[in-house]
Protein backbone atom coordinates (compact mmCIF):
# COMPACT_ATOMS: atom_id res chain seq x y z
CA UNK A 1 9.03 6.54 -5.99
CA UNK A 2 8.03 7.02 -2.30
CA UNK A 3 4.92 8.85 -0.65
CA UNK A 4 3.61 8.87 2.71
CA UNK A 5 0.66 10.14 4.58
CA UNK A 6 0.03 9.69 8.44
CA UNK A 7 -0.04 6.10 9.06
CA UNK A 8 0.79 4.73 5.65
CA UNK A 9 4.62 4.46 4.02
CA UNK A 10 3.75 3.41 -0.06
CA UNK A 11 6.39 2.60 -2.83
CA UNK A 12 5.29 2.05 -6.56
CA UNK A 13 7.62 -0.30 -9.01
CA UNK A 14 6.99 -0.87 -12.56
CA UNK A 15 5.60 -4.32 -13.00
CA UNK A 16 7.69 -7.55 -13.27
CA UNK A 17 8.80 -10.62 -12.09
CA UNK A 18 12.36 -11.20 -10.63
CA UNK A 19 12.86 -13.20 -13.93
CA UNK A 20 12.24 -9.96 -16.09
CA UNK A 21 8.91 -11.11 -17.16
CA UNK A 22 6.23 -7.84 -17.68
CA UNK A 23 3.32 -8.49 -16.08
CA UNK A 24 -0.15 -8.55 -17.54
CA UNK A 25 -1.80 -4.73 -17.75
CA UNK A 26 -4.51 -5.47 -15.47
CA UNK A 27 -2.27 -7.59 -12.36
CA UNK A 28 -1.98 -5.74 -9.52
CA UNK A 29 0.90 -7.30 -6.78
CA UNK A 30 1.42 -5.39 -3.21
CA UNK A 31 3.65 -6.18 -0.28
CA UNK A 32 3.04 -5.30 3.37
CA UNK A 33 5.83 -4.50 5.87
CA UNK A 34 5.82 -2.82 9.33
CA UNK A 35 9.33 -2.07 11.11
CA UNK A 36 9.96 -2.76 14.56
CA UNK A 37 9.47 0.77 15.07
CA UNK A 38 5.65 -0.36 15.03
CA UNK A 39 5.74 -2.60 18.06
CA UNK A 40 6.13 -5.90 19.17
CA UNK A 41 4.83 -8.51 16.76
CA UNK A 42 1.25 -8.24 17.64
CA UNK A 43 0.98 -4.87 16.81
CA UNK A 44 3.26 -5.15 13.65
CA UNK A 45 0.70 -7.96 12.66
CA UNK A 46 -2.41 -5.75 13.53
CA UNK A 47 -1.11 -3.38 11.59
CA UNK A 48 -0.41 -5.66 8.47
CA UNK A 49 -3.83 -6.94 8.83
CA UNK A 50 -5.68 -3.05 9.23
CA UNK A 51 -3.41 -2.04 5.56
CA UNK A 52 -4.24 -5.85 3.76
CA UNK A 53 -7.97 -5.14 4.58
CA UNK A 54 -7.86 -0.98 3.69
CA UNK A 55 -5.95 -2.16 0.21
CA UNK A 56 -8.52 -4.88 -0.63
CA UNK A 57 -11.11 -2.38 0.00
CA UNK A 58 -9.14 0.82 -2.13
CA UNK A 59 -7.38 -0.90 -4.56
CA UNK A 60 -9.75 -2.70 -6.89
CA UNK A 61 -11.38 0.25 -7.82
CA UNK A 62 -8.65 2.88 -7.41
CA UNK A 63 -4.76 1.26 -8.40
CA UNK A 64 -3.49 1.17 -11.63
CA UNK A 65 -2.71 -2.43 -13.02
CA UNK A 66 0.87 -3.73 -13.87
CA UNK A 67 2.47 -2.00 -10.79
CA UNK A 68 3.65 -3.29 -7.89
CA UNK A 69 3.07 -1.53 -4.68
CA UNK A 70 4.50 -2.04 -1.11
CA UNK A 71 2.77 -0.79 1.43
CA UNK A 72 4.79 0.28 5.15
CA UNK A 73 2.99 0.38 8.26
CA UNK A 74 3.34 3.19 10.59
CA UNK A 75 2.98 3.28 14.36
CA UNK A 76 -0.04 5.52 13.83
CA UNK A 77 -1.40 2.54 11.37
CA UNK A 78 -2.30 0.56 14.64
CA UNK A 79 -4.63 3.05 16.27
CA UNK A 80 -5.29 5.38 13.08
CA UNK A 81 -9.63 4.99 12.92
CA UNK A 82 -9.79 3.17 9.72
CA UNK A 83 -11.80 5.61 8.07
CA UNK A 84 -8.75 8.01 8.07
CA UNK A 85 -6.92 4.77 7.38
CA UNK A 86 -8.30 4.36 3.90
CA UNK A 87 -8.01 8.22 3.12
CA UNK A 88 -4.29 7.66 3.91
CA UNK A 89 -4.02 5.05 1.55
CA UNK A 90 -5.86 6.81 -0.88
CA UNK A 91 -3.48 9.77 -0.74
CA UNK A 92 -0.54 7.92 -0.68
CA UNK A 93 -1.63 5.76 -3.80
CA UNK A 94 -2.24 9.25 -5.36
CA UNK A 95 1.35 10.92 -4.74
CA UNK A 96 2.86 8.06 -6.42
CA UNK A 97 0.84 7.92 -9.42
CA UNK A 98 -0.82 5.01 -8.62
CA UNK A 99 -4.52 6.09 -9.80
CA UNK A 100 -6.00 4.84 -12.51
CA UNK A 101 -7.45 8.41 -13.65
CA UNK A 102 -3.27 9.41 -13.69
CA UNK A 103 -2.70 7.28 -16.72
């Protein structure tokens, strides 16, 4: 399942390990990538490090548990204000089904 909003690319998997093992209810496991679409490494890294910081601050409160989520940076991600940054993320989690009022 795909969504994406402005400066955030999102992708939800059912939880488990490359072994096959289901993963508790309540873990939560994301990934971070940016293409070199994004920019040379320090902006790819910038970029990794705006979406780690926006997910730390949306996700504890707003993901559902025993997903995992990988989260693609955009070229907007590097100069998106952050307080758009977060509704992006917010959105995104949203389209996929990612909220915990969806369940």
């Amino acid at each position: 399942m795909t969504a994406g909003a402005a400066s955030v690319g999102f992708q939800r998997f059912d939880g488990g390990d490359a072994a096959g093992q289901r993963l508790s209810s309540d873990a939560i496991r994301v990934g971070f990538t940016c293409s070199k679409k994004v920019g040379n490494a320090v902006a790819r890294n910038r970029a990794k490090r705006r979406l780690k910081a926006a997910v730390d601050e949306v996700f504890p409160e707003s993901a559902r548990g025993g997903l995992d989520y990988v989260v693609i940076g955009r070229q907007e991600t590097v100069v998106r204000p952050y307080s758009l940054l977060l509704q992006d993320l917010r959105t995104a989690l949203k389209r996929v089904g990612g909220l915990k009022s969806d369940e």
